[in-house]
PDB file of N, CA and C in Angstrom:
ATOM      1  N   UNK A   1     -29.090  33.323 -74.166  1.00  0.00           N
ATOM      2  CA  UNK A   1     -28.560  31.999 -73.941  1.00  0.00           C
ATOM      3  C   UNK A   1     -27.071  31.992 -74.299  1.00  0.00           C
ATOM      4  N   UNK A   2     -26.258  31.539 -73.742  1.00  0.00           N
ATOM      5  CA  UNK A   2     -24.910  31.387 -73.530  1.00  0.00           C
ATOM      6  C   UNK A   2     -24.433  30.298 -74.615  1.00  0.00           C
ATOM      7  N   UNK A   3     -23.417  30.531 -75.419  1.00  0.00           N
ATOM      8  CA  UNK A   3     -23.138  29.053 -76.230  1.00  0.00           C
ATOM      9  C   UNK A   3     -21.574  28.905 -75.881  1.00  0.00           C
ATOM     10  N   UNK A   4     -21.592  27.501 -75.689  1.00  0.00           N
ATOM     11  CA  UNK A   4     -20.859  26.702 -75.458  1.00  0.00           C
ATOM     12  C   UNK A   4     -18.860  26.831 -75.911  1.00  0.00           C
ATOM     13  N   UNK A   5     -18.085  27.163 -75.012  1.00  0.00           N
ATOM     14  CA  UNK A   5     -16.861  27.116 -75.871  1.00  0.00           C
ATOM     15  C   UNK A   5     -16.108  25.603 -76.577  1.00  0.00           C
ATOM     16  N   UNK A   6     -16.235  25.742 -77.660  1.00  0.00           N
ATOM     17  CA  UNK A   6     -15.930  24.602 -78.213  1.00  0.00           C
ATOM     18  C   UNK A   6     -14.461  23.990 -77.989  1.00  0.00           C
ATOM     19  N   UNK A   7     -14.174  22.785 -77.349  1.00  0.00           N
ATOM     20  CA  UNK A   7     -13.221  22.133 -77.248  1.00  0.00           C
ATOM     21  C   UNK A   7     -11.563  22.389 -78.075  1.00  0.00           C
ATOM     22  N   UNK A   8     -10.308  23.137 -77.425  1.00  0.00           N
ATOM     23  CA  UNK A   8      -9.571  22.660 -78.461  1.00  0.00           C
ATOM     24  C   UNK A   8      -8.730  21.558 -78.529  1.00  0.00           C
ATOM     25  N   UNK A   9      -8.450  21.036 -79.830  1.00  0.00           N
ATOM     26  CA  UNK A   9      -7.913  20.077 -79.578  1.00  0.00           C
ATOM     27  C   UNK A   9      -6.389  20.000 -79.870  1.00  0.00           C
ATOM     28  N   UNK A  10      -5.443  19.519 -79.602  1.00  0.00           N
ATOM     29  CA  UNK A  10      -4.046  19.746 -79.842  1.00  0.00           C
ATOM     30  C   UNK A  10      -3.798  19.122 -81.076  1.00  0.00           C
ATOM     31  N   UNK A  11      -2.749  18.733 -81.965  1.00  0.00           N
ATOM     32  CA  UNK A  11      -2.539  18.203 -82.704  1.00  0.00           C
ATOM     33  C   UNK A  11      -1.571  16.820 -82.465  1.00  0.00           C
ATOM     34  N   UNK A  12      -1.832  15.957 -82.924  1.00  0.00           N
ATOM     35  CA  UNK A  12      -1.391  14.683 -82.092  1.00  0.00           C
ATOM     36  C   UNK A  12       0.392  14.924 -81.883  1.00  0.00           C
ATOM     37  N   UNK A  13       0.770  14.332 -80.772  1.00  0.00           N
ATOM     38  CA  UNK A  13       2.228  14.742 -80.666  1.00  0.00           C
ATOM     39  C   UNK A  13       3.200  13.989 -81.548  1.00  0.00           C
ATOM     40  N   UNK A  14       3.802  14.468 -82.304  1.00  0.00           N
ATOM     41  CA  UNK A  14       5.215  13.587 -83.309  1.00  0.00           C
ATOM     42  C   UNK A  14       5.882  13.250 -81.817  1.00  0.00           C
ATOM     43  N   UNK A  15       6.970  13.889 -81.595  1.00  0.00           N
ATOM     44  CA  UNK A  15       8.069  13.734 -80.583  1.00  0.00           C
ATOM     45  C   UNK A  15       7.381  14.312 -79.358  1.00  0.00           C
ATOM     46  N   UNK A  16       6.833  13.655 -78.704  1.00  0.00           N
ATOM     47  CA  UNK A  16       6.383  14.218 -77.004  1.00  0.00           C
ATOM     48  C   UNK A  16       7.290  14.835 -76.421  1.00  0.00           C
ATOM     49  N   UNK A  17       8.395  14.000 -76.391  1.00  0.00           N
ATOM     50  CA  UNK A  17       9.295  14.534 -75.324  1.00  0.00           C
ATOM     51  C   UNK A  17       9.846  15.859 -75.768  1.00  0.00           C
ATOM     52  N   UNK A  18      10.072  16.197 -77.286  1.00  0.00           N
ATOM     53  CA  UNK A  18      11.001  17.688 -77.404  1.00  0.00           C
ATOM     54  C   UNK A  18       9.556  18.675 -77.313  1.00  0.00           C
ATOM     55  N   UNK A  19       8.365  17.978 -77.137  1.00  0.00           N
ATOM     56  CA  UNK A  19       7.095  18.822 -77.099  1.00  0.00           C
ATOM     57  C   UNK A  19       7.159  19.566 -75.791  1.00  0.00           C
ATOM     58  N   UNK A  20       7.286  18.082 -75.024  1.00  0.00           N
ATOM     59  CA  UNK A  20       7.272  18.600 -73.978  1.00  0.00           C
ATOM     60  C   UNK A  20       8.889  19.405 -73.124  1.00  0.00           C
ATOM     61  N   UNK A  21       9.560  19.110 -73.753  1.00  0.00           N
ATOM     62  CA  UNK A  21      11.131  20.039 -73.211  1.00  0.00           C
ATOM     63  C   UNK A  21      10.929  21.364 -74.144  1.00  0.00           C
ATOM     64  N   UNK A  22       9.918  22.092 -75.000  1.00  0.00           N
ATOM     65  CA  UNK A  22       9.748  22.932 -75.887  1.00  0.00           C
ATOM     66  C   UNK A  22       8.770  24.073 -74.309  1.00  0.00           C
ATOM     67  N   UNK A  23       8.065  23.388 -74.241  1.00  0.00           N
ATOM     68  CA  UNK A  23       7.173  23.563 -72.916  1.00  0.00           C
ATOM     69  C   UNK A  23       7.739  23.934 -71.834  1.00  0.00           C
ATOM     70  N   UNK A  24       8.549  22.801 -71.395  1.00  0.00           N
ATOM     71  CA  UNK A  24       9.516  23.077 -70.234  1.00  0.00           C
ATOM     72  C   UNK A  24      10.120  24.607 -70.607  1.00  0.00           C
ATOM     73  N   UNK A  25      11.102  24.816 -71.299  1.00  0.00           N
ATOM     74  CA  UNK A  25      11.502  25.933 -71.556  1.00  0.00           C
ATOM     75  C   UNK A  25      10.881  26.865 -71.597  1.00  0.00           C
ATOM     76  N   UNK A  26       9.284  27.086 -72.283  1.00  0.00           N
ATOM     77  CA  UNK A  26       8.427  27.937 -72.345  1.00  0.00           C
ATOM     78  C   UNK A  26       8.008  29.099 -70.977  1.00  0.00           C
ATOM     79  N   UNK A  27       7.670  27.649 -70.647  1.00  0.00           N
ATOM     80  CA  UNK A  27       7.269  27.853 -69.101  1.00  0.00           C
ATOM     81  C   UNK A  27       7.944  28.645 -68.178  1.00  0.00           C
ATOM     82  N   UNK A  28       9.372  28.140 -68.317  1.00  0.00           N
ATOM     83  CA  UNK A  28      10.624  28.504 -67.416  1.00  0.00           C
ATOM     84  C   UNK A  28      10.573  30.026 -67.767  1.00  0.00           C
ATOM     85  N   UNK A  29      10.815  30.231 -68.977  1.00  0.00           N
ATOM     86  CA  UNK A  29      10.825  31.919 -69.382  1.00  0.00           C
ATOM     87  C   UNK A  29       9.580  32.533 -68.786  1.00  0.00           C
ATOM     88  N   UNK A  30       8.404  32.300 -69.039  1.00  0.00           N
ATOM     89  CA  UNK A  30       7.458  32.683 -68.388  1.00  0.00           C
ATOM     90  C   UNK A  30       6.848  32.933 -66.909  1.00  0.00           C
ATOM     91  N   UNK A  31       7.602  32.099 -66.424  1.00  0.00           N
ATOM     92  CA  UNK A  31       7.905  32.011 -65.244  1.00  0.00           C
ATOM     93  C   UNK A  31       8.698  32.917 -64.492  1.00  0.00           C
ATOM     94  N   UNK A  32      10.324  33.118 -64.948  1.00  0.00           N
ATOM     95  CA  UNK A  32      11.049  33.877 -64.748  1.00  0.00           C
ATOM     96  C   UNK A  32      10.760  34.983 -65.233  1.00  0.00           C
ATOM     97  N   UNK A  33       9.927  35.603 -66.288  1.00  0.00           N
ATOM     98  CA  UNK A  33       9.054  37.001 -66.852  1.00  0.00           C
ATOM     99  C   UNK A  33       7.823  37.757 -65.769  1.00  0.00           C
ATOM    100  N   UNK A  34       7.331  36.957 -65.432  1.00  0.00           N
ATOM    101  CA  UNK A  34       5.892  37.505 -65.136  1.00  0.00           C
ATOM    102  C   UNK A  34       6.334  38.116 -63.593  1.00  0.00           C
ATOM    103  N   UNK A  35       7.260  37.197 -62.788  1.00  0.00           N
ATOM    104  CA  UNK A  35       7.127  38.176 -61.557  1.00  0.00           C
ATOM    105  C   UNK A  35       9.164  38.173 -61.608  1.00  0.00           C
ATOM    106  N   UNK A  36      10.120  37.739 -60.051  1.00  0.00           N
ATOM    107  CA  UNK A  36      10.743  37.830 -60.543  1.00  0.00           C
ATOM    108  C   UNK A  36      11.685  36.021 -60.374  1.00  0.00           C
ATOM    109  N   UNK A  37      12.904  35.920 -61.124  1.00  0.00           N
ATOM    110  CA  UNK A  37      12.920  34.475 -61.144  1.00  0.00           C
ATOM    111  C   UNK A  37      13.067  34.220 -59.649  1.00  0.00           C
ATOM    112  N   UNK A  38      13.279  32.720 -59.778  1.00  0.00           N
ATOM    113  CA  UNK A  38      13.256  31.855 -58.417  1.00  0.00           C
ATOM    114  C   UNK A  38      13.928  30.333 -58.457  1.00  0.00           C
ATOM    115  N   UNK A  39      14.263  30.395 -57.586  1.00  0.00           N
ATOM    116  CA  UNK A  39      15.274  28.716 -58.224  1.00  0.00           C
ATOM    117  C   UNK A  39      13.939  27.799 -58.476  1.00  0.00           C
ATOM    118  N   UNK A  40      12.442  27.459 -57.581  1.00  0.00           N
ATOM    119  CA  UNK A  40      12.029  26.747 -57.622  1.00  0.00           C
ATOM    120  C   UNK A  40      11.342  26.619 -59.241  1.00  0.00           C
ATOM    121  N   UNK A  41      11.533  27.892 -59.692  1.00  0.00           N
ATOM    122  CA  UNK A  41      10.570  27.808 -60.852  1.00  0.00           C
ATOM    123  C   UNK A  41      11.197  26.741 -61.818  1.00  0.00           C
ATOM    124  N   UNK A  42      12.204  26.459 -62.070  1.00  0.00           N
ATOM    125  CA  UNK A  42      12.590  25.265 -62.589  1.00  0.00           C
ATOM    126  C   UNK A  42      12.058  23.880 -62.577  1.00  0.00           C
ATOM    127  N   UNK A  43      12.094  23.534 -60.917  1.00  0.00           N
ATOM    128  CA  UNK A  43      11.156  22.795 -60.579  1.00  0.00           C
ATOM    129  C   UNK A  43       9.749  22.380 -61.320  1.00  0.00           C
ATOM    130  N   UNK A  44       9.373  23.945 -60.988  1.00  0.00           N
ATOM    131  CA  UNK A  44       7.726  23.868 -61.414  1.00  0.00           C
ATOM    132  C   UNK A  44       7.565  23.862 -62.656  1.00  0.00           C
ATOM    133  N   UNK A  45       8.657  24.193 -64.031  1.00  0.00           N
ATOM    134  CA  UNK A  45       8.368  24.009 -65.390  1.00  0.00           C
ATOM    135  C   UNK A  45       8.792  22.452 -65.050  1.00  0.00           C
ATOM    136  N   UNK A  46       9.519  21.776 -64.882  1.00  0.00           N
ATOM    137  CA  UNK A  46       9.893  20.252 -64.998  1.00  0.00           C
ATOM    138  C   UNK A  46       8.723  19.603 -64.433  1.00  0.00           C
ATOM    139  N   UNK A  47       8.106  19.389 -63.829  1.00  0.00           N
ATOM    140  CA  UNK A  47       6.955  19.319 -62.962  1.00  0.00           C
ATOM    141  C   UNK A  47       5.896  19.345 -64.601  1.00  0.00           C
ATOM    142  N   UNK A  48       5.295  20.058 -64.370  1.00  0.00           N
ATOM    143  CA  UNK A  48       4.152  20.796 -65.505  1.00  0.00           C
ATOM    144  C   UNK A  48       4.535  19.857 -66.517  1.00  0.00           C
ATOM    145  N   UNK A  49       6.083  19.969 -67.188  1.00  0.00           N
ATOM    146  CA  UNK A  49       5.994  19.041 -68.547  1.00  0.00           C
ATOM    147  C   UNK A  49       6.314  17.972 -68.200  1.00  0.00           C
ATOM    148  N   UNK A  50       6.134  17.392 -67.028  1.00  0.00           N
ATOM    149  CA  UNK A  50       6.088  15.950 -67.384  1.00  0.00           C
ATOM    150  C   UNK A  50       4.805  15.638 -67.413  1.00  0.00           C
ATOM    151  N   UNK A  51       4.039  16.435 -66.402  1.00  0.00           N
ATOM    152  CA  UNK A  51       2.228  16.091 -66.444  1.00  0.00           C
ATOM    153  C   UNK A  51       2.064  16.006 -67.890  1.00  0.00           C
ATOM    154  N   UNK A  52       3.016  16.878 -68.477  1.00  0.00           N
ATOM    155  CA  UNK A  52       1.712  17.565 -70.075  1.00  0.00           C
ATOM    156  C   UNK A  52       2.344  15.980 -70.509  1.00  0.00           C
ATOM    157  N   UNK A  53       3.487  15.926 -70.754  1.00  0.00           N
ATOM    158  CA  UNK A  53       3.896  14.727 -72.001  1.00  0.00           C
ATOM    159  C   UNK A  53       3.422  13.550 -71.110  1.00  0.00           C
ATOM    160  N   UNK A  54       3.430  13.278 -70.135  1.00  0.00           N
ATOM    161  CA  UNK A  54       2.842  11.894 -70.050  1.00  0.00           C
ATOM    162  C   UNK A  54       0.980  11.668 -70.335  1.00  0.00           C
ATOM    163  N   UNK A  55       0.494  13.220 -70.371  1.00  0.00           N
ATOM    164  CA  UNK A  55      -1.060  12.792 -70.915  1.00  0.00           C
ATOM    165  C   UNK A  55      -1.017  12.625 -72.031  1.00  0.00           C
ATOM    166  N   UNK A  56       0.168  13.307 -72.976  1.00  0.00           N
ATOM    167  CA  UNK A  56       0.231  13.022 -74.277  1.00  0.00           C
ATOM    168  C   UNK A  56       0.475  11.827 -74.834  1.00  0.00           C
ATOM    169  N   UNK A  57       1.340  11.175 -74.178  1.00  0.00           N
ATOM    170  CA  UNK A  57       1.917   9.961 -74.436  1.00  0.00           C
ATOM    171  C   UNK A  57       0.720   8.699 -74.157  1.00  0.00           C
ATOM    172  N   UNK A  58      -0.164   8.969 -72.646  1.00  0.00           N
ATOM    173  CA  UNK A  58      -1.623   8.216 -72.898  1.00  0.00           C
ATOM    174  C   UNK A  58      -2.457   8.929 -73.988  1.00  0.00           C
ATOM    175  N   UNK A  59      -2.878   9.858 -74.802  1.00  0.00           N
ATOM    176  CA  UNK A  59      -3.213  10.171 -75.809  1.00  0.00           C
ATOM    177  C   UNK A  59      -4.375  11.163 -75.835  1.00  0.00           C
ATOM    178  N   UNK A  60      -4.151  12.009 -74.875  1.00  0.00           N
ATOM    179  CA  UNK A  60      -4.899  13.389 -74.432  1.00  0.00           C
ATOM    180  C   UNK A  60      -4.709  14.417 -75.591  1.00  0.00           C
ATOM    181  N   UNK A  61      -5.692  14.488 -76.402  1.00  0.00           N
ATOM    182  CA  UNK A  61      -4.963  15.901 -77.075  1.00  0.00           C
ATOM    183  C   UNK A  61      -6.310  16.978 -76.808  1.00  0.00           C
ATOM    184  N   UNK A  62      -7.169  16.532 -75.726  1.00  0.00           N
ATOM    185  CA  UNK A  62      -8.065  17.784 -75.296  1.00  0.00           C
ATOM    186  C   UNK A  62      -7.289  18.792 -74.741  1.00  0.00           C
ATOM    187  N   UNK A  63      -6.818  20.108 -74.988  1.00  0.00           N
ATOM    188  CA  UNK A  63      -5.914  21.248 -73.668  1.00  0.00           C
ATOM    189  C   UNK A  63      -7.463  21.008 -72.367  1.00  0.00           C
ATOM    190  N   UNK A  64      -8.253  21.345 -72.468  1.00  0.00           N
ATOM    191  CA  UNK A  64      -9.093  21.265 -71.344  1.00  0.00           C
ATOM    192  C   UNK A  64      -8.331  20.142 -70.553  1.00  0.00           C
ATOM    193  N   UNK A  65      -8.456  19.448 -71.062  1.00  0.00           N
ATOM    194  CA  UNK A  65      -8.080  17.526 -70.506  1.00  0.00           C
ATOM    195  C   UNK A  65      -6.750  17.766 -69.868  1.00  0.00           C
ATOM    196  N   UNK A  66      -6.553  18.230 -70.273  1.00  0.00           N
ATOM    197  CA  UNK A  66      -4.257  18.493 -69.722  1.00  0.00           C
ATOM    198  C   UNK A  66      -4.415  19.737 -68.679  1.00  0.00           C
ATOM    199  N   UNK A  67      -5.574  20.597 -69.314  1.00  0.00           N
ATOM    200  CA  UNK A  67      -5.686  21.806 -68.112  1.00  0.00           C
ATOM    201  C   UNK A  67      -5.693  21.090 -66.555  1.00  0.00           C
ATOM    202  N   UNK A  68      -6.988  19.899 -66.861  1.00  0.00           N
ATOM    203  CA  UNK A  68      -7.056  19.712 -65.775  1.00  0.00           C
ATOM    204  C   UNK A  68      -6.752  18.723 -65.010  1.00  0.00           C
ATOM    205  N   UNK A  69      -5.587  18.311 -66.278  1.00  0.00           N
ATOM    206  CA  UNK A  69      -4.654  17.330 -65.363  1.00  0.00           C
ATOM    207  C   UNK A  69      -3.555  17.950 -64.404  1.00  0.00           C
ATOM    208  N   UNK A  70      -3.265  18.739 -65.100  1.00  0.00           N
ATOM    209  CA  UNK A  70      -2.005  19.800 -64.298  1.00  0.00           C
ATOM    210  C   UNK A  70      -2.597  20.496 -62.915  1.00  0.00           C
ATOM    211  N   UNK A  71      -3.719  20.907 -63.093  1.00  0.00           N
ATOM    212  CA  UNK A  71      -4.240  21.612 -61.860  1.00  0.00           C
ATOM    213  C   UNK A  71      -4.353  20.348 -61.146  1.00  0.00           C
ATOM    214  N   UNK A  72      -4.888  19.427 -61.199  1.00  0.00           N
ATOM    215  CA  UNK A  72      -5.295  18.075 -60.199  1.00  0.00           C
ATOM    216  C   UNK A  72      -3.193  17.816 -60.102  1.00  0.00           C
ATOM    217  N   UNK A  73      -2.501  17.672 -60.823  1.00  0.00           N
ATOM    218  CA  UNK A  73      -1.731  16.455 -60.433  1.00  0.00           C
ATOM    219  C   UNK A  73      -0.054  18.074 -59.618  1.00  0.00           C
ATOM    220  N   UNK A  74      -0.435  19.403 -59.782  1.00  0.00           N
ATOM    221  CA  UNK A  74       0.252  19.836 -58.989  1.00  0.00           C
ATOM    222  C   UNK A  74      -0.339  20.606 -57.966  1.00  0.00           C
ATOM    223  N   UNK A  75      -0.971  19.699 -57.894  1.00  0.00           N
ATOM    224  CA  UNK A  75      -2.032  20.300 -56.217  1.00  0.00           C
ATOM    225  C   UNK A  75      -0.715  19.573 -55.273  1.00  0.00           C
ATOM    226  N   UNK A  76      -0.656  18.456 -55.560  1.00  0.00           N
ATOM    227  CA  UNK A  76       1.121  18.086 -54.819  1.00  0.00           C
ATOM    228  C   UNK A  76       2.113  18.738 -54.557  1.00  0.00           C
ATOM    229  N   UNK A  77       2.195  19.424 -55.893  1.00  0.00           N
ATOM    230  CA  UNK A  77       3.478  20.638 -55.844  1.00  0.00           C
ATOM    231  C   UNK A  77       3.744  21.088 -54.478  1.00  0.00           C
ATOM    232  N   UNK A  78       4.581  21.629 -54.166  1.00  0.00           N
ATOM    233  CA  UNK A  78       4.992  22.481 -53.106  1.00  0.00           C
ATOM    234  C   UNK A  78       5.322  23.961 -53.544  1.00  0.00           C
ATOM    235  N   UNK A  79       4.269  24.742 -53.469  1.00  0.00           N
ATOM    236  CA  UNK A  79       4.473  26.135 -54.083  1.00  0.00           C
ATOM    237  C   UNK A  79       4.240  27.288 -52.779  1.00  0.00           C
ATOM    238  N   UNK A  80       5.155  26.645 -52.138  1.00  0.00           N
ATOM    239  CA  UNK A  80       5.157  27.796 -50.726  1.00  0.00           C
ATOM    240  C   UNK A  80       6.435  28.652 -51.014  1.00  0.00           C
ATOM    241  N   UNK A  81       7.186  27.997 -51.557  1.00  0.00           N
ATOM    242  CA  UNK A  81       8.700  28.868 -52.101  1.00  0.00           C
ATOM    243  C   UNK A  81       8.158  29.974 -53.438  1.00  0.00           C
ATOM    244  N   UNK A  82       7.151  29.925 -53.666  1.00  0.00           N
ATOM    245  CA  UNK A  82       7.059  30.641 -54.692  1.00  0.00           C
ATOM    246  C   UNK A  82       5.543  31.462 -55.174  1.00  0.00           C
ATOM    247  N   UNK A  83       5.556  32.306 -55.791  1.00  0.00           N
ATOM    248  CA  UNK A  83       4.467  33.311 -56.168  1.00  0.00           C
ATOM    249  C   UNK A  83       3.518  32.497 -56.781  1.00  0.00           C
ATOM    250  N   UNK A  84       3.678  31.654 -57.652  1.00  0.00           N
ATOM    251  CA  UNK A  84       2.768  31.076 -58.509  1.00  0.00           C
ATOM    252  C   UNK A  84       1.676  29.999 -57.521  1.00  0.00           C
ATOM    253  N   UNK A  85       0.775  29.320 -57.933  1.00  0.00           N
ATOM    254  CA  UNK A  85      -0.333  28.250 -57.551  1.00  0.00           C
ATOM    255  C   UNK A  85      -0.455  26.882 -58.828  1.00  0.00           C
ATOM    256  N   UNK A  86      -0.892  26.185 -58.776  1.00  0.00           N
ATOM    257  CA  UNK A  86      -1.557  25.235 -59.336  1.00  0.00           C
ATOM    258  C   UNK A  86      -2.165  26.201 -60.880  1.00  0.00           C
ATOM    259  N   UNK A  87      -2.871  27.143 -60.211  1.00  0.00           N
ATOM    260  CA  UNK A  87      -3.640  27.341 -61.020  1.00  0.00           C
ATOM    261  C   UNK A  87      -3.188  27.990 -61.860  1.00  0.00           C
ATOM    262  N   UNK A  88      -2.430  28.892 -61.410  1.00  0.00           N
ATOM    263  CA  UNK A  88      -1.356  29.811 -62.395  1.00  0.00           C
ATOM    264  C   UNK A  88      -0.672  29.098 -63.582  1.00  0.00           C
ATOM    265  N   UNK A  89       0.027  28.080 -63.186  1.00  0.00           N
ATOM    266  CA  UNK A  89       1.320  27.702 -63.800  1.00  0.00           C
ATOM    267  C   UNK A  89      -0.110  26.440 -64.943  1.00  0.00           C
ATOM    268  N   UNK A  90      -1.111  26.324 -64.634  1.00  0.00           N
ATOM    269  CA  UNK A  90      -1.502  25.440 -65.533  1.00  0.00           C
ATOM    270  C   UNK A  90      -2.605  26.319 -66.418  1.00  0.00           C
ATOM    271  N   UNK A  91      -2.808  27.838 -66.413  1.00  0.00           N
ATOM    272  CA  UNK A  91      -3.468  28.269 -67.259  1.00  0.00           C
ATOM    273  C   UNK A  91      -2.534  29.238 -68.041  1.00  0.00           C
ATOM    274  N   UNK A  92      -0.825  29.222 -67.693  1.00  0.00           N
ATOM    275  CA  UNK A  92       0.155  29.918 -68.172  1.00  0.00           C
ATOM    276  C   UNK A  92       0.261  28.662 -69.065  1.00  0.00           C
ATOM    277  N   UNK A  93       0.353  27.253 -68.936  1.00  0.00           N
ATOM    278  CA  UNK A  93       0.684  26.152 -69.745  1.00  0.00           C
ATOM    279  C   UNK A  93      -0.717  26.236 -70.641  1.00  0.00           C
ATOM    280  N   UNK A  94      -1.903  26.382 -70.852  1.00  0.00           N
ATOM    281  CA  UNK A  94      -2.665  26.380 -71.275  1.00  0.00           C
ATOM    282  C   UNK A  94      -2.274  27.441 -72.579  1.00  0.00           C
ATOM    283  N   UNK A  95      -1.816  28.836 -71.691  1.00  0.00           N
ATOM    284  CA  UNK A  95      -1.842  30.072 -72.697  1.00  0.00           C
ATOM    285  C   UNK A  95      -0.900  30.013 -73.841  1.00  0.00           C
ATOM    286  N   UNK A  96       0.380  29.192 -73.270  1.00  0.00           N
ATOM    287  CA  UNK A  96       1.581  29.001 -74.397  1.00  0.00           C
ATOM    288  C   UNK A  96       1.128  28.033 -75.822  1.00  0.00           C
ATOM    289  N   UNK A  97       0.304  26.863 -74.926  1.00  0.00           N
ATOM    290  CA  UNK A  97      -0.077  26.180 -75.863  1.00  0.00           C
ATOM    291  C   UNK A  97      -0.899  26.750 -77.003  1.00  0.00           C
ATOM    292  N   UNK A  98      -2.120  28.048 -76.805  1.00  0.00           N
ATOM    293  CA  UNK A  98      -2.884  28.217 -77.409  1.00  0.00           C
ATOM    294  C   UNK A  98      -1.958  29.050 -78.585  1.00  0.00           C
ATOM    295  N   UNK A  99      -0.965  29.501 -78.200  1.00  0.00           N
ATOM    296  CA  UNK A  99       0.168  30.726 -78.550  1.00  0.00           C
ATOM    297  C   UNK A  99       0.677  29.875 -79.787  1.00  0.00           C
ATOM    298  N   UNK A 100       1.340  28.622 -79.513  1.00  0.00           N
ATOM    299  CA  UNK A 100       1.774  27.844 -80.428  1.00  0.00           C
ATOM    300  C   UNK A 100       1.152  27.796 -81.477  1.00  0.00           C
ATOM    301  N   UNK A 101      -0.341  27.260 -81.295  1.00  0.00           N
ATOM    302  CA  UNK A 101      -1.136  27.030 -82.451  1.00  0.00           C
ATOM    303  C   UNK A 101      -1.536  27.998 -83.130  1.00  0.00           C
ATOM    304  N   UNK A 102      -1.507  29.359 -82.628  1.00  0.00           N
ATOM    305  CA  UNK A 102      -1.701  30.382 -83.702  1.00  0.00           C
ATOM    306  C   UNK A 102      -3.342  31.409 -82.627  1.00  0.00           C
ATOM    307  N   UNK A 103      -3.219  30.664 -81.635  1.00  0.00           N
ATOM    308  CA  UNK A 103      -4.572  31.235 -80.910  1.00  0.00           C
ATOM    309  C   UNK A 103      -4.184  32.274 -79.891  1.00  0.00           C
ATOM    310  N   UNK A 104      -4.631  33.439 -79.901  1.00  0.00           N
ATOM    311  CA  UNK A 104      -4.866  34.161 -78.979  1.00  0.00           C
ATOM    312  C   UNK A 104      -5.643  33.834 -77.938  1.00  0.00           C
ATOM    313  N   UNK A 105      -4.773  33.777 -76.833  1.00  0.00           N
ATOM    314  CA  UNK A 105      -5.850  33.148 -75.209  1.00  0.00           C
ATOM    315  C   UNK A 105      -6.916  34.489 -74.864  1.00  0.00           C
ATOM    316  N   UNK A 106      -6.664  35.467 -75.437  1.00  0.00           N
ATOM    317  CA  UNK A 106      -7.911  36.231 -74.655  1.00  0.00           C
ATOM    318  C   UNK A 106      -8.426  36.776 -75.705  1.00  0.00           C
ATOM    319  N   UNK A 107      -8.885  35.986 -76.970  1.00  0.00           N
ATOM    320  CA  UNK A 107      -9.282  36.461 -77.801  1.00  0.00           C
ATOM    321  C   UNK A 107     -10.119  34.976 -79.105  1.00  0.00           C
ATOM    322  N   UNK A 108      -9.535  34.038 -78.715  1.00  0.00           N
ATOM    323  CA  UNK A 108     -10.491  33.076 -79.643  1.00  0.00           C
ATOM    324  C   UNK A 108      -9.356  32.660 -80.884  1.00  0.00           C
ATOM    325  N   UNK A 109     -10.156  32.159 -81.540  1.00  0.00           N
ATOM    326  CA  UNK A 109      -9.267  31.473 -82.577  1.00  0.00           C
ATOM    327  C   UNK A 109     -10.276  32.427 -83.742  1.00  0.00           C
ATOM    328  N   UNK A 110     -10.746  33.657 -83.707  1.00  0.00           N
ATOM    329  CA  UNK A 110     -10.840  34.336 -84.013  1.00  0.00           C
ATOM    330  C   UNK A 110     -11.917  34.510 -85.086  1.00  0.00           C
TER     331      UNK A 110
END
């Protein structure tokens, strides 16, 4: 029988916005790392942190909950200029976050 991955939860946001411009930046590097840069990727970190800080700011601190706000709300995106998907750029936002808190994404909170 399979058990359940337990929910994480973020820690409530002090300052959203430098949370989320902490993010933005994150992203951007990560972005420009993984394949090679691209003007749009800018875009797509500005994009991403506004999804993240405005769920924060309604008072989301599930990452699941933000995972899958980002995948739902840049299905809009326009990612024909670029390597990445929806899905990419919101389980790369997922991975930084877990990074922050001290969690290894392919490994658990240990």
């Amino acid at each position: 029988m399979s058990v359940p991955i337990s929910p994480i939860q973020l820690p409530p946001c002090g300052d959203c916005a430098a949370d989320a411009e902490w993010l933005e930046q994150a992203l951007l590097s990560w972005l420009n790392t993984e394949y090679v840069p691209e003007a749009v990727n800018t875009a797509i970190a500005q994009r991403a942190a506004q999804v993240y800080r405005r769920q924060r700011l309604e008072g989301e601190h599930d990452l699941g909950g933000i995972l899958l706000a980002l995948v739902t709300e840049l299905q809009q995106f326009d990612f024909s200029q670029s390597f990445y998907s929806e899905f990419a750029v919101a389980n790369a936002v997922s991975d930084l976050l877990l990074r922050r808190l001290g969690i290894e994404p392919c490994c658990g909170a240990g």
